[in-house]
Protein backbone atom coordinates (compact mmCIF):
# COMPACT_ATOMS: atom_id res chain seq x y z
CA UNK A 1 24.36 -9.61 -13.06
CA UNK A 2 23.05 -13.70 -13.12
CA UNK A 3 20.08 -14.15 -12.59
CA UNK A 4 20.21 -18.21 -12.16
CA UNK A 5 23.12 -20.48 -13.12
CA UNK A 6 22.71 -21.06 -17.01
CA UNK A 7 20.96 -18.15 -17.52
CA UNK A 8 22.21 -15.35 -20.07
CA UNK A 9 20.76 -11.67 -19.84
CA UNK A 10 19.74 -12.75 -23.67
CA UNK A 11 17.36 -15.01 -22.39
CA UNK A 12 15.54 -12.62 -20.36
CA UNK A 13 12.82 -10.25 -21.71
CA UNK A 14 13.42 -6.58 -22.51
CA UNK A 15 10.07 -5.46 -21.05
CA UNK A 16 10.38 -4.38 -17.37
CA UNK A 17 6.52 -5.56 -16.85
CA UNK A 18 7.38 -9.00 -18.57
CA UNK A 19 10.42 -9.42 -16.86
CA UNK A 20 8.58 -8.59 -13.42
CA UNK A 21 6.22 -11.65 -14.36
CA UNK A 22 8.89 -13.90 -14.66
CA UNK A 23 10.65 -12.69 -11.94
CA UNK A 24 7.94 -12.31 -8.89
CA UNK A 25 9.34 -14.13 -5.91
CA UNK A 26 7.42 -17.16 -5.63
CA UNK A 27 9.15 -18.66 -2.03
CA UNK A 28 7.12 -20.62 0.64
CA UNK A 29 6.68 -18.74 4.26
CA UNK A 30 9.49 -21.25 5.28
CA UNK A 31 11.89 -20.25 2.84
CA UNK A 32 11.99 -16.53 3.91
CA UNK A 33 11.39 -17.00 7.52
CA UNK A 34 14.83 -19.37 6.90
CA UNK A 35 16.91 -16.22 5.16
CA UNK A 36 15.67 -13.68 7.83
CA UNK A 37 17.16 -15.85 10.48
CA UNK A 38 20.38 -16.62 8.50
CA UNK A 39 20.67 -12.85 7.48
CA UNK A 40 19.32 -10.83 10.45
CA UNK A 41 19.52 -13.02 13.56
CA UNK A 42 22.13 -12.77 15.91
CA UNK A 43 20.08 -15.75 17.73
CA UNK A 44 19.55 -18.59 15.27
CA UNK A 45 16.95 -19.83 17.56
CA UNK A 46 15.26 -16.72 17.53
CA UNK A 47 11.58 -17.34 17.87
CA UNK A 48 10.12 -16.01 14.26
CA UNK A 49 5.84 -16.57 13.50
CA UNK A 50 4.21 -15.58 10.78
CA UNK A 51 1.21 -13.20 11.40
CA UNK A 52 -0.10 -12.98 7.56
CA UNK A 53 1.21 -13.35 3.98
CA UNK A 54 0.45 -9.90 2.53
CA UNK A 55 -0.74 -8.72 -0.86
CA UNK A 56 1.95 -7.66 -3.22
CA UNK A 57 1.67 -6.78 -7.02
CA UNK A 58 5.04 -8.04 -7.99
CA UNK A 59 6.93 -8.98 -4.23
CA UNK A 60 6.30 -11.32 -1.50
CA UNK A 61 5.88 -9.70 2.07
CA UNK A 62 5.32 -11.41 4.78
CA UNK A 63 4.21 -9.78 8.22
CA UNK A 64 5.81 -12.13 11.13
CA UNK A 65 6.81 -11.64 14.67
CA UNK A 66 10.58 -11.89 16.05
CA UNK A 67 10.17 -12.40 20.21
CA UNK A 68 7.01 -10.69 20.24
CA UNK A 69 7.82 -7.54 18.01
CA UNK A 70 6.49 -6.99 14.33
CA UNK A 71 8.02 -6.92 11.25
CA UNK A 72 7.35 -6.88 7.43
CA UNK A 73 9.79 -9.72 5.57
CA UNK A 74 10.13 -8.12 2.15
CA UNK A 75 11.78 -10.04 -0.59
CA UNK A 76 12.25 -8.27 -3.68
CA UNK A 77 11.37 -8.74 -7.01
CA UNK A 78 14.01 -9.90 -9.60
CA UNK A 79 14.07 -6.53 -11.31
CA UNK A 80 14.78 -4.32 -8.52
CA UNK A 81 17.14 -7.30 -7.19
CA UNK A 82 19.15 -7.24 -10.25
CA UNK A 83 19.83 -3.35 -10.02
CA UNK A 84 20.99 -3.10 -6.76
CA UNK A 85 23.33 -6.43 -7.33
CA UNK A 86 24.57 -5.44 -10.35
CA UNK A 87 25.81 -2.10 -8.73
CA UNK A 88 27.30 -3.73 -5.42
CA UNK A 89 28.72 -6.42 -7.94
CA UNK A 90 30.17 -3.41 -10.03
CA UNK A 91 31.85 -1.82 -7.03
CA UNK A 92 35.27 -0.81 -7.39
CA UNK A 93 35.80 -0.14 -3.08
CA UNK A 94 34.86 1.15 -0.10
CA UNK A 95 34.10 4.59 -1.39
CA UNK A 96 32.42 3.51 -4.61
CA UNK A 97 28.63 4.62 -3.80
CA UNK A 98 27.44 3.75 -7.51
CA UNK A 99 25.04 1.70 -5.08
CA UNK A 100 23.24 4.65 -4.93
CA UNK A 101 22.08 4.05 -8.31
CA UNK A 102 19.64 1.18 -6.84
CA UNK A 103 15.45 2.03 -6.25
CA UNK A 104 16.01 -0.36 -3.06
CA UNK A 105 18.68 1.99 -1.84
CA UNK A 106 16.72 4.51 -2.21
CA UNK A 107 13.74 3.33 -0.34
CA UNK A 108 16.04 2.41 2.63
CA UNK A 109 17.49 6.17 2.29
CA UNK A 110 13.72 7.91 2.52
CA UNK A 111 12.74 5.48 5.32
CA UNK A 112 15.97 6.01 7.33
CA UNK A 113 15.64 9.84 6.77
CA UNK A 114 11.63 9.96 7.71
CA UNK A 115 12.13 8.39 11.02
CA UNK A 116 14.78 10.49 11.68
CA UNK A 117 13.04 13.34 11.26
CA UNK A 118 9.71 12.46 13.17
CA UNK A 119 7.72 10.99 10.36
CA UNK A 120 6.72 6.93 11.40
CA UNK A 121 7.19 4.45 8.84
CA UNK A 122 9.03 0.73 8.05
CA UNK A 123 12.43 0.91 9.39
CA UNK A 124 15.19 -1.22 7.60
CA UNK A 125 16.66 -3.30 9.74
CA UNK A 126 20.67 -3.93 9.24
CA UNK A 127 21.72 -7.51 8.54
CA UNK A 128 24.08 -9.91 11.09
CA UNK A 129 27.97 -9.08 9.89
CA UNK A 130 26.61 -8.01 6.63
CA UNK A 131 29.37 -5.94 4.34
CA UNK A 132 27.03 -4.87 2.25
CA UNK A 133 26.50 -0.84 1.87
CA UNK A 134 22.68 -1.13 2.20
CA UNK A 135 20.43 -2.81 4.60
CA UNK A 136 19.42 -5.95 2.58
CA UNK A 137 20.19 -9.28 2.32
CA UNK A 138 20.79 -11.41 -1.15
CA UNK A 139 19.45 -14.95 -0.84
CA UNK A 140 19.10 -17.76 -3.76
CA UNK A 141 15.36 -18.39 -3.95
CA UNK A 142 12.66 -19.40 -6.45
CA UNK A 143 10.49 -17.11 -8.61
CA UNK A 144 7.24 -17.87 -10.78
CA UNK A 145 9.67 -18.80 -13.88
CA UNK A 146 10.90 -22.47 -13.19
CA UNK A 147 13.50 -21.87 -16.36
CA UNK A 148 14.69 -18.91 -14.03
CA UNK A 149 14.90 -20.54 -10.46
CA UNK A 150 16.09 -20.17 -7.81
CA UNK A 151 17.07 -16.54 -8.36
CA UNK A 152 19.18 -14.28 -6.67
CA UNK A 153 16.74 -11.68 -4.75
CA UNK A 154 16.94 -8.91 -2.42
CA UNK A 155 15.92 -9.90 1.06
CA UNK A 156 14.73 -6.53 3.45
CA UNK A 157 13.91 -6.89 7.23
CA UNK A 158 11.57 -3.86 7.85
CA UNK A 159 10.04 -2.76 11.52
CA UNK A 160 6.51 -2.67 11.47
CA UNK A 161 4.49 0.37 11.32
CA UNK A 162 1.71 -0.03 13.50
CA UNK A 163 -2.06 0.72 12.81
CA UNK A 164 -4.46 0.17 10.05
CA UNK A 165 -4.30 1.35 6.42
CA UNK A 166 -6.82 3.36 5.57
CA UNK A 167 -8.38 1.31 3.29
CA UNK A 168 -9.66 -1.36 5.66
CA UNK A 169 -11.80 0.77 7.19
CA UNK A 170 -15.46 0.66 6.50
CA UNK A 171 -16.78 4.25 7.51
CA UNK A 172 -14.70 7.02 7.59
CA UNK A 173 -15.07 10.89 8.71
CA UNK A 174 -14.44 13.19 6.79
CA UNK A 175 -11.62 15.08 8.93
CA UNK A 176 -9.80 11.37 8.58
CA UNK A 177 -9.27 12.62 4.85
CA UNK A 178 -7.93 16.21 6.45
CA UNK A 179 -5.86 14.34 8.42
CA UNK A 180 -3.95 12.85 5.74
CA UNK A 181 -3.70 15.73 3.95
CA UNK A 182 -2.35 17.66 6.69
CA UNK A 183 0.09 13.77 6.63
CA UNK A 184 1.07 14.82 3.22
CA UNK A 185 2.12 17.58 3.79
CA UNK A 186 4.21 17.18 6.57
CA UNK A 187 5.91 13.99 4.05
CA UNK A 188 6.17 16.63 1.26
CA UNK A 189 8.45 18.79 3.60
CA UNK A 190 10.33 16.28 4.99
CA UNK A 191 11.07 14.63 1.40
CA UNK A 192 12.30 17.56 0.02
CA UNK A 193 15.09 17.65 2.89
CA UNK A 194 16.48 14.49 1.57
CA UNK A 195 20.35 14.49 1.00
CA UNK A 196 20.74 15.48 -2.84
CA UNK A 197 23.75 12.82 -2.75
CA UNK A 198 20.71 10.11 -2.20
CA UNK A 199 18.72 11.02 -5.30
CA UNK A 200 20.48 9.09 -8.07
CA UNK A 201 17.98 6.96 -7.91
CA UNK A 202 14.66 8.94 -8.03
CA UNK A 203 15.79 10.44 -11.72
CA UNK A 204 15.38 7.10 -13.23
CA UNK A 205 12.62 6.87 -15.67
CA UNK A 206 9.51 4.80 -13.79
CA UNK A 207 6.60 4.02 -15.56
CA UNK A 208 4.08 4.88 -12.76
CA UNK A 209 5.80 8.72 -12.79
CA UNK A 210 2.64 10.88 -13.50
CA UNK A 211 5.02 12.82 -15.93
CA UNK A 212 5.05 9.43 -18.21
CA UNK A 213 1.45 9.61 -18.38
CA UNK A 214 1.25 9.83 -22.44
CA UNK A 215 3.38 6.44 -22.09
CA UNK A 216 -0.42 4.63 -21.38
CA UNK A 217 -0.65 5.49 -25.51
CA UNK A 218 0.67 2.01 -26.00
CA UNK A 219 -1.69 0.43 -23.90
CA UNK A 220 -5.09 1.49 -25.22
CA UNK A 221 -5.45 -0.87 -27.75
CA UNK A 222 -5.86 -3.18 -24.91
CA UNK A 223 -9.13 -1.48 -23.67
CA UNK A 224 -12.21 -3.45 -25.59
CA UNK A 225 -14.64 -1.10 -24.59
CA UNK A 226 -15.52 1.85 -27.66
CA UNK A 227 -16.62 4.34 -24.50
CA UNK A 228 -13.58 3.82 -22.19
CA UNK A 229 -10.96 3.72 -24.55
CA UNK A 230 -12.69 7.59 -26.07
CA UNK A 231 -12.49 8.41 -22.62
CA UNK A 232 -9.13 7.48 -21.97
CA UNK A 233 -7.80 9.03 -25.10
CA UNK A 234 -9.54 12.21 -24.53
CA UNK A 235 -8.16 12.35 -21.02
CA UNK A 236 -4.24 11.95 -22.94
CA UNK A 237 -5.31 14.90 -25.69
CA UNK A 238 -5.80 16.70 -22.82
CA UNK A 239 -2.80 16.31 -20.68
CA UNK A 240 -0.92 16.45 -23.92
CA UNK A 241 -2.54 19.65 -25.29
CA UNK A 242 -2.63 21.48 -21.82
CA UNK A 243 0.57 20.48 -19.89
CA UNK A 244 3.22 19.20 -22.43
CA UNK A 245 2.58 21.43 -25.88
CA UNK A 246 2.15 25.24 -23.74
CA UNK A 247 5.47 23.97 -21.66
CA UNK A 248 3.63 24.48 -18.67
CA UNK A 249 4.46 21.79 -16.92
CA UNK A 250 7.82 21.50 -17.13
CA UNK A 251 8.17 25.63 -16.61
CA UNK A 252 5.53 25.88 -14.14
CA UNK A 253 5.46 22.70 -11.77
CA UNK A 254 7.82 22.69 -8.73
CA UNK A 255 9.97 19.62 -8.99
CA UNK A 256 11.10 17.54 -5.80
CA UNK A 257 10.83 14.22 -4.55
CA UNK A 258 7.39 12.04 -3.89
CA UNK A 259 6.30 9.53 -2.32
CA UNK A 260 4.62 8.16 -5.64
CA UNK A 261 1.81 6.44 -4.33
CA UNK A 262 0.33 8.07 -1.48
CA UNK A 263 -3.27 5.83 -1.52
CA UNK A 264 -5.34 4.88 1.31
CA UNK A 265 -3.49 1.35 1.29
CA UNK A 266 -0.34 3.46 1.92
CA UNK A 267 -1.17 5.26 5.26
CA UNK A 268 -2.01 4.03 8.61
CA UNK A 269 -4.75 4.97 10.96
CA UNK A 270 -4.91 4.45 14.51
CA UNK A 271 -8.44 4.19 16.13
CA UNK A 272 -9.86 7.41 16.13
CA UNK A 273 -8.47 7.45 12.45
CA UNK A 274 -5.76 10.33 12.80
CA UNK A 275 -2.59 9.27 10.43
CA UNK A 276 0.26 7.89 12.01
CA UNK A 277 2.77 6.57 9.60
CA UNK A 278 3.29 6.07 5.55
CA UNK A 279 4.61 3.08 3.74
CA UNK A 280 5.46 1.19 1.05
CA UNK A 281 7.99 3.99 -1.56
CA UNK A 282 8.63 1.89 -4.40
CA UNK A 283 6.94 4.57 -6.75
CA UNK A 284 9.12 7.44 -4.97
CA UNK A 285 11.01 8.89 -8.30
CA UNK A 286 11.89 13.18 -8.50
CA UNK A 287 8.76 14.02 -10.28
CA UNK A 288 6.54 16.91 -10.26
CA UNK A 289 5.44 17.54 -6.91
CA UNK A 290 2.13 18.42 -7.34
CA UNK A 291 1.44 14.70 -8.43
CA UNK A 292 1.73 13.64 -5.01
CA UNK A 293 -1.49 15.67 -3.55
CA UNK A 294 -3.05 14.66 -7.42
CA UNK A 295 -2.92 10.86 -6.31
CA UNK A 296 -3.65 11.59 -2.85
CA UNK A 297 -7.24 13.51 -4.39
CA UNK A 298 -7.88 10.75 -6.48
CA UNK A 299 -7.98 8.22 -4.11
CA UNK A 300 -9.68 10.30 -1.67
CA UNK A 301 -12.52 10.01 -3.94
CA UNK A 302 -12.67 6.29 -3.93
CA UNK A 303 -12.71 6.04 -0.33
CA UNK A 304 -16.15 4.82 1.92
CA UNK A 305 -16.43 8.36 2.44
CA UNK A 306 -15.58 9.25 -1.10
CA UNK A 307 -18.07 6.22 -2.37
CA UNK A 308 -21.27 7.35 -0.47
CA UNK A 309 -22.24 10.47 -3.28
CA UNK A 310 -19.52 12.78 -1.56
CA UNK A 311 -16.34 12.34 -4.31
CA UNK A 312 -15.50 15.44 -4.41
CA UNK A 313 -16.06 16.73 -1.05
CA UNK A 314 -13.63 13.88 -0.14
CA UNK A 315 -10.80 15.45 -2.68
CA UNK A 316 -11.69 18.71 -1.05
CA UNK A 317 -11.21 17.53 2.90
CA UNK A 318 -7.64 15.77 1.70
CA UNK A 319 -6.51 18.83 -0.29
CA UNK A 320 -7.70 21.67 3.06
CA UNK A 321 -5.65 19.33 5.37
CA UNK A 322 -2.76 19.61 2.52
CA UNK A 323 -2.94 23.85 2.09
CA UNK A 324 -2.99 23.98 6.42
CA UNK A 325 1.28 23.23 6.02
C-alpha cells in the first residue's frame, strides 16, 4: 500500500482527481526504456528506440521499437498502481484472485480476450520470470509530486496496434464513420462474451461512467460563463427528470460491459480509412450499454466530416454502421 518511503496514506489526498495530479508519472524516456529491459527482456542488450513520447491525461506512454517491432511502454498512474499493488500485496496464495479487483487487470483481461477472438488491439506482453498474476511490471520511479517520489508504479509492455487514429486524419468519408460503427458493434458483441469471473473490476464506481453523469453537479460552479453553465444545468434537469426519476434507465437500458471511450483518438484507420483495431480501455466499467454507441455519436459529430456543417449526418453514418450487427 506505500506509496514512497515516509509516506503515510494520511498524507495523501482523498480526491481521486487530486491524487492523480500528484501522482502522474513524471519519468525521463531513459528511465522507462531502463524498466522495460529489466522487466521484459530476456536480452539485456536488446536494441530498444524510442519512436515518440505520446499524449496521456494522467500516464506516460511511450511508443518505442524492440529489434524492429512496435510497442507502446505504458507506465501507470499512481492511482491505478496502488490498486492493483495493494491487491497482489493482499494476496493470501496461489489461488487468491482478489487481483481481479484491479482496473489494470481488467484492461489486460479485455485486451487478451479481443485478440483472441479476432478483434486487433494492444496486446500485453508478459514480463521475464515475473510471478506476478498479471502482465505488468512494478518499478520505483518518480511522479510530478517531489514529496511523493520515486513511487511505486505499474509498468505495462503493450504490442502495437498498427494504423492511424482516426483523429489525425484531415478529411474523412463518410462510410469511414459507418465503418466504425459497424467496429462497434462487432466490440459490443465480443465484450459482452467476457468471462463474468473477470468483471470485478468493471462494477467499480468511475467517474467518466455515463450513469454518474448528475456527479458533474459539483463541478458547475466552476463554469464562469452565465450561458454555459444554464446550458449545462438544463442538460442535468433533463437526464435527471427523463432517465433517473421515471426509472427508465435503470429498468429499460441493457446493461453489459463498454469500452468507455470509444472516440476517434481510440480507433485506428488504415489507408483507405476502414477500422482495424481499438485501444486504450481505461474507461471500460459495466455500464449501460447504450452509452457506448452515445459517445461513439458524439464524437462522430466533432469529426472533419462532422465539423464541415454535416454533425448530424456524421452521428447518423456511425449509428447505420452500428444497427448493420
Amino acid at each position: 500500500r506505500h506509496y514512497h518511503q515516509g509516506t503515510t496514506m494520511e498524507s495523501l489526498p482523498n480526491n481521486d482527481e487530486e491524487l492523480r495530479k500528484l501522482l502522474t508519472p513524471k519519468p525521463t524516456a531513459k528511465e522507462v526504456v531502463a524498466a522495460i529491459r529489466q522487466s521484459f527482456m530476456a536480452n539485456a542488450d536488446a536494441d530498444i528506440q524510442v519512436v515518440k513520447e505520446l499524449e496521456s491525461y494522467d500516464d506516460k506512454n511511450l511508443w518505442i521499437s524492440i529489434a524492429g517491432n512496435h510497442y507502446l511502454a505504458k507506465v501507470h498512474n499512481g492511482v491505478e498502481s496502488r490498486d492493483l499493488i495493494q491487491y497482489i500485496s493482499m494476496s493470501s496464495g496461489k489461488d487468491d484472485v482478489s487481483f481481479r479487483k484491479s482496473a489494470i487487470h481488467l484492461q489486460n483481461a479485455i485486451m487478451m480476450h479481443l485478440n483472441q477472438h479476432g478483434i486487433t488491439t494492444n496486446q500485453p506482453q508478459e514480463p521475464v520470470a515475473s510471478k506476478l498474476p498479471t502482465p505488468v511490471a512494478i518499478h520505483s520511479l518518480p511522479v510530478v509530486s517531489k514529496e511523493h517520489s520515486p513511487c511505486q508504479l505499474v509498468v505495462r509492455l503493450l504490442k502495437w496496434v498498427p494504423g492511424r487514429p482516426m483523429s489525425s486524419f484531415s478529411m474523412l468519408p463518410i462510410e469511414a464513420l459507418a465503418d466504425a460503427g459497424r467496429f462497434l458493434g462487432k466490440l459490443s458483441v465480443c465484450l459482452s462474451s467476457l468471462p463474468s469471473d473477470e468483471l470485478e473490476a468493471a462494477k467499480r464506481y468511475h467517474q467518466w461512467d455515463g450513469k454518474n453523469t448528475l456527479d458533474l453537479k459539483d463541478f458547475i460552479k466552476y463554469i464562469k460563463e452565465d450561458r454555459k453553465r444554464s446550458m449545462v444545468n438544463s442538460v442535468l434537469d433533463a437526464f435527471k427528470k427523463d432517465l433517473i426519476d421515471t426509472n427508465i434507465a435503470e429498468s429499460s437500458f441493457s446493461k453489459g460491459m463498454i469500452h468507455g471511450d470509444f472516440n476517434d483518438a481510440n480507433f485506428v484507420l488504415d489507408e483507405d480509412f476502414g477500422v482495424t483495431g481499438v485501444i486504450d480501455f481505461g474507461d471500460s466499467v459495466e455500464s449501460w450499454r447504450i452509452l457506448d454507441l452515445s459517445i461513439a455519436m458524439a464524437y462522430a459529430m466533432l469529426t472533419p466530416y462532422g465539423k464541415q456543417g454535416r454533425s448530424l449526418s456524421a452521428a447518423a453514418a456511425l449509428l447505420r454502421g452500428k444497427l448493420e450487427n
